[in-house]
C-alpha atoms as a PDB file:
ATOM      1  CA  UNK A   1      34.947 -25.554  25.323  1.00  0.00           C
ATOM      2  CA  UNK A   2      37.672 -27.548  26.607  1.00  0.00           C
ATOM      3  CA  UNK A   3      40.812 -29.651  25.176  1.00  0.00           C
ATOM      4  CA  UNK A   4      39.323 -32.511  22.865  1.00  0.00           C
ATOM      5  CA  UNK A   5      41.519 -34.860  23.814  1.00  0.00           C
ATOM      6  CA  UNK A   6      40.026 -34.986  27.684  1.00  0.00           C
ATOM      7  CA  UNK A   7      36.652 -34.477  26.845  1.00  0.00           C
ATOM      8  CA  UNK A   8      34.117 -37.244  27.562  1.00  0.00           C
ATOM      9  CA  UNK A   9      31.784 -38.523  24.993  1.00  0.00           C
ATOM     10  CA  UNK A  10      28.229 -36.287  26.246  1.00  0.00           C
ATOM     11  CA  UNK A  11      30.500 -33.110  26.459  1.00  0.00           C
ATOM     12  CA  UNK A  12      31.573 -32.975  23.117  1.00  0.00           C
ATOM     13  CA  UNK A  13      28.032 -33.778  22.094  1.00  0.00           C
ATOM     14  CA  UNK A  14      27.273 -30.807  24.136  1.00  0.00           C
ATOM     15  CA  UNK A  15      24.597 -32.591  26.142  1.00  0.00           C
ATOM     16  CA  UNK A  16      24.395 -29.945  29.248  1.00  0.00           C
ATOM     17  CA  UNK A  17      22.283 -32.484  31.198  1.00  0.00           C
ATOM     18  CA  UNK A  18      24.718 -35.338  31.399  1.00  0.00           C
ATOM     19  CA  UNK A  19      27.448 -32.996  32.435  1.00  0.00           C
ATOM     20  CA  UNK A  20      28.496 -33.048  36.079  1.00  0.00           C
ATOM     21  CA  UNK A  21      31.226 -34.492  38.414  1.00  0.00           C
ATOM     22  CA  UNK A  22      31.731 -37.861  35.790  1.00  0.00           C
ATOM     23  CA  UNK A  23      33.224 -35.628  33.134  1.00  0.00           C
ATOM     24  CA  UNK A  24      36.069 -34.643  35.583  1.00  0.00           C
ATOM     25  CA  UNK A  25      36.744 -38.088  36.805  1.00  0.00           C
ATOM     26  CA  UNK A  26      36.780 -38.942  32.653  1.00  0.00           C
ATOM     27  CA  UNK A  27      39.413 -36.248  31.976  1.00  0.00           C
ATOM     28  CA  UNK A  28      41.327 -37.656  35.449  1.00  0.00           C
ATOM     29  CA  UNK A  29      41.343 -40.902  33.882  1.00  0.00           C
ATOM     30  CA  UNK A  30      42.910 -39.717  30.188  1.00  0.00           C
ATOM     31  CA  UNK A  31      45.615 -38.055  32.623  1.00  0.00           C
ATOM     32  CA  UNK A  32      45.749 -41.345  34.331  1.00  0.00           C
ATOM     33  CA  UNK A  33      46.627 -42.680  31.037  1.00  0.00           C
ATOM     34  CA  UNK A  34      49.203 -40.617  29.948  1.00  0.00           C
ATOM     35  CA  UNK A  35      51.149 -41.123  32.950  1.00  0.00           C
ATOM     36  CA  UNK A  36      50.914 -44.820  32.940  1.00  0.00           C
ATOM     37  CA  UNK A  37      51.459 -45.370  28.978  1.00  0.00           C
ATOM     38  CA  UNK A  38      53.126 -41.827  28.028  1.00  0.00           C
ATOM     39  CA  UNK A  39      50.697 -41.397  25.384  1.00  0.00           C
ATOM     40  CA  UNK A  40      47.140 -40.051  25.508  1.00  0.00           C
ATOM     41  CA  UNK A  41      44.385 -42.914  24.523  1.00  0.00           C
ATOM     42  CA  UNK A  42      43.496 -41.374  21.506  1.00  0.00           C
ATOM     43  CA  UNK A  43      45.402 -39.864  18.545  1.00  0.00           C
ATOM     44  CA  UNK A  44      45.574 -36.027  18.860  1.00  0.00           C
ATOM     45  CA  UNK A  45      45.760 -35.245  15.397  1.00  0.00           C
ATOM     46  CA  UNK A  46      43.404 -37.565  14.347  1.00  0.00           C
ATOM     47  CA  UNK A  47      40.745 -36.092  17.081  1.00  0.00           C
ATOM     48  CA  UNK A  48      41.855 -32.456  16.032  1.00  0.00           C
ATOM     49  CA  UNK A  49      41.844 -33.134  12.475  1.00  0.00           C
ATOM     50  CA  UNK A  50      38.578 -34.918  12.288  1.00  0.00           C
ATOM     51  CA  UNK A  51      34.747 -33.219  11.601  1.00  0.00           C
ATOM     52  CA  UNK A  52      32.641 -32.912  14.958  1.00  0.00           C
ATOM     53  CA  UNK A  53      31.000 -35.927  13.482  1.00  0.00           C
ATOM     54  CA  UNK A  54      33.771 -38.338  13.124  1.00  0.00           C
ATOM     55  CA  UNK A  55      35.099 -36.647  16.842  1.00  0.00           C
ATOM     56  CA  UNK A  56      31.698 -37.875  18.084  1.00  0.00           C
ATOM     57  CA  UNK A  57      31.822 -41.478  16.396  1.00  0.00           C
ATOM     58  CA  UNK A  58      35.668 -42.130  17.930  1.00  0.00           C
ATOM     59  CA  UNK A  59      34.817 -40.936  21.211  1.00  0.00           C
ATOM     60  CA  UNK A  60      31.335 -42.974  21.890  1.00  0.00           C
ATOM     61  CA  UNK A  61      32.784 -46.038  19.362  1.00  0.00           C
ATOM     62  CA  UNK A  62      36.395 -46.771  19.994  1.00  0.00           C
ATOM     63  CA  UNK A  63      37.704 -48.157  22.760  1.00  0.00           C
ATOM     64  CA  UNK A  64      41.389 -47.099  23.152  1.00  0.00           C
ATOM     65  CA  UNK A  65      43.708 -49.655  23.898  1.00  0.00           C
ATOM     66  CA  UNK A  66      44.004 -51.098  27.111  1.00  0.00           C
ATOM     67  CA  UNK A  67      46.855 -49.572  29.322  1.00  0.00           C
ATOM     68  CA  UNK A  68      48.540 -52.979  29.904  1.00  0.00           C
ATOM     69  CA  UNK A  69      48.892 -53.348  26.477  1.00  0.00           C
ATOM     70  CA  UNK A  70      51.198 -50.472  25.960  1.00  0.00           C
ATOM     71  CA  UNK A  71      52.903 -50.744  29.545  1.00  0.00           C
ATOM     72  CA  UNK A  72      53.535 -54.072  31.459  1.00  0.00           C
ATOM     73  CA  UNK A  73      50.736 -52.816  34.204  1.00  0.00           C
ATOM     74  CA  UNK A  74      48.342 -55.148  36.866  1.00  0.00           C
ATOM     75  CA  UNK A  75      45.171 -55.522  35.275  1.00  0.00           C
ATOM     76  CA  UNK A  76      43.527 -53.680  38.563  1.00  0.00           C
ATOM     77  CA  UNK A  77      45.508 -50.710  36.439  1.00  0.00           C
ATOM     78  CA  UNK A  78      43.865 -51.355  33.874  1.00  0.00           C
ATOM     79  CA  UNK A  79      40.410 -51.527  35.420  1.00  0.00           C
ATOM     80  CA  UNK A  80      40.674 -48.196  37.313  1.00  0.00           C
ATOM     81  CA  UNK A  81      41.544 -46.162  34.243  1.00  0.00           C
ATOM     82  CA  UNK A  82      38.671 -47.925  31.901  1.00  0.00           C
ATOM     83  CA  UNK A  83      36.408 -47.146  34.949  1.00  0.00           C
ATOM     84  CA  UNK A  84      37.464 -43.370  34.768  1.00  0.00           C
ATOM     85  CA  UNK A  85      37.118 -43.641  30.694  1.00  0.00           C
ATOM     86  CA  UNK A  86      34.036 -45.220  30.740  1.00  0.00           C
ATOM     87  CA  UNK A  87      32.065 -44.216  27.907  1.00  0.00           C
ATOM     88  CA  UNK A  88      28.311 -44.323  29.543  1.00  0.00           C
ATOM     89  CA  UNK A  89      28.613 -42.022  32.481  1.00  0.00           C
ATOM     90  CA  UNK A  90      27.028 -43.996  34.823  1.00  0.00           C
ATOM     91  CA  UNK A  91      29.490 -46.557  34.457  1.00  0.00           C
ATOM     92  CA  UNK A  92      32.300 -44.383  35.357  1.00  0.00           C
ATOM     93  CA  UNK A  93      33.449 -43.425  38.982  1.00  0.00           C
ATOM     94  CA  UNK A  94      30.586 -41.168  40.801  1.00  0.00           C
ATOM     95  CA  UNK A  95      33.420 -38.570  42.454  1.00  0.00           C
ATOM     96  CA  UNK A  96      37.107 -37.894  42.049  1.00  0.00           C
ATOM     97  CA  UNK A  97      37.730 -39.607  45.573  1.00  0.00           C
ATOM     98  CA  UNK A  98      35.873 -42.407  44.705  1.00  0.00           C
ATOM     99  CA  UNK A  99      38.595 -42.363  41.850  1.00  0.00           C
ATOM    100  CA  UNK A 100      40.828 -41.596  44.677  1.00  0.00           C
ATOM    101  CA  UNK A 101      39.853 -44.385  47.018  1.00  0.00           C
ATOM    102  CA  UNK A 102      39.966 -46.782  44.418  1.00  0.00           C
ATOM    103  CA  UNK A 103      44.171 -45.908  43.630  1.00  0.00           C
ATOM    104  CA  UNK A 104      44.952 -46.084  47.227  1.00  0.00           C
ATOM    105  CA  UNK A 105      43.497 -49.197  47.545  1.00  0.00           C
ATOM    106  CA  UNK A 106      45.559 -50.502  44.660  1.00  0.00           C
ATOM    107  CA  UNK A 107      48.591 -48.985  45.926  1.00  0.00           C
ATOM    108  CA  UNK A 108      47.759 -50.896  49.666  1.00  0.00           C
ATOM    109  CA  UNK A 109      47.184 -53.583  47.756  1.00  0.00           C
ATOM    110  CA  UNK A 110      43.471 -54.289  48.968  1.00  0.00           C
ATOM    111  CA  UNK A 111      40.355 -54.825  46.523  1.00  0.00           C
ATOM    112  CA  UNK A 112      39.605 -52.258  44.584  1.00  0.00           C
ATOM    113  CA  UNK A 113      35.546 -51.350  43.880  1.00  0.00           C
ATOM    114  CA  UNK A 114      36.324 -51.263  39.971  1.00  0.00           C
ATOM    115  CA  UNK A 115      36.472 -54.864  40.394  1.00  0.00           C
ATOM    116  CA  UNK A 116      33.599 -57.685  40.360  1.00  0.00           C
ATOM    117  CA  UNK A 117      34.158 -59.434  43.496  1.00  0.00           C
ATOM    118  CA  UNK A 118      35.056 -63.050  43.393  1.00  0.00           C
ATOM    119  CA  UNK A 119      36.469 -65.185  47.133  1.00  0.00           C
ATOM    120  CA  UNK A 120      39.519 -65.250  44.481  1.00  0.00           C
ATOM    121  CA  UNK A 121      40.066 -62.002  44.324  1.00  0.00           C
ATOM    122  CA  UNK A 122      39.755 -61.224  47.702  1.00  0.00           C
ATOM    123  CA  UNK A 123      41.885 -63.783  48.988  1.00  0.00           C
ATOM    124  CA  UNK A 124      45.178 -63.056  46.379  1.00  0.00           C
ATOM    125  CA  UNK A 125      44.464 -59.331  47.422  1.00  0.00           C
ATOM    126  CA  UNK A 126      44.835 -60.853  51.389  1.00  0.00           C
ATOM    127  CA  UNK A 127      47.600 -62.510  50.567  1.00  0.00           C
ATOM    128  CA  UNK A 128      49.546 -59.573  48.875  1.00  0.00           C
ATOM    129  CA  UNK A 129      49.057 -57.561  51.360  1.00  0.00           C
ATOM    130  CA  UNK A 130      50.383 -59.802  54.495  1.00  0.00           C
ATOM    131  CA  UNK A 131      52.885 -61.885  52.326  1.00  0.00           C
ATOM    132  CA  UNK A 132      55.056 -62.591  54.769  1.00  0.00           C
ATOM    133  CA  UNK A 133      52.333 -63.754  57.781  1.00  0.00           C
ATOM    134  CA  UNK A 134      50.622 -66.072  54.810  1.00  0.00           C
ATOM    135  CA  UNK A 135      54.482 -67.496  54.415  1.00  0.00           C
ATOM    136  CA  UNK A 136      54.734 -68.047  58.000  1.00  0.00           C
ATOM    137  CA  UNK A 137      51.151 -69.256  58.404  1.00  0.00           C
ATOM    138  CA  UNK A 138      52.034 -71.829  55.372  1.00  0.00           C
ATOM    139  CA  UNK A 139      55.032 -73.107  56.952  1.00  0.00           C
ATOM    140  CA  UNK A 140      53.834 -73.510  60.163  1.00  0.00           C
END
């Protein structure tokens, strides 16, 4: 039961085991992606249309397209929602507030966790954040 086109992967498969908090952060991150691109990731009437076996095949196969690719969005965007959508649920978020800790974070503009950590990353995220000291600091 549920709306197909927020369902993770292992629920439509109906596997009861892999079911817990993941498949919430996976719907999150569809709603995620509506908001950002105004469209869902997948084609409704395509999901609603198809047999339970091609359902199955689009939802473990096909990637949808990236959110930056519809919208002009930072690719830290992009890496949250994919991290919500993940396919494999151990590759998605463990809880909603880690989902939740990760978006403030971008919004505060500090690393976010979705991210492999590179001195690169860190320092452009240092920079955003205290602009205007960095400008100073430089000028000095």
């Amino acid at each position: 039961l549920g709306t197909i086109e927020y369902m993770p992967p292992e629920q439509l498969a109906g596997d009861r085991a892999a079911m817990d908090l993941r498949v919430d952060v996976y719907a999150l991150g569809v709603l995620l992606y509506e908001l950002l691109c105004d469209q869902l990731p997948f084609d409704s009437r395509r999901l609603r249309d198809a047999t339970p076996a091609v359902r199955q095949r689009i939802l473990e196969q096909e990637d949808p397209p990236r959110p930056s690719r519809v919208r002009e969005l930072p690719r830290d965007l992009d890496l949250i929602v994919l991290t919500a959508m993940a396919k494999e649920p151990d590759r998605r978020y463990a809880s909603v507030a880690a989902l939740a800790r990760d978006l403030k974070c971008f919004l505060a503009n500090r690393p976010i966790s979705a991210r492999s950590p590179s001195t690169s990353y860190y320092v452009w995220r240092f920079v955003r954040r205290y602009r205007w000291q960095c400008a100073a600091a430089v000028l000095l």
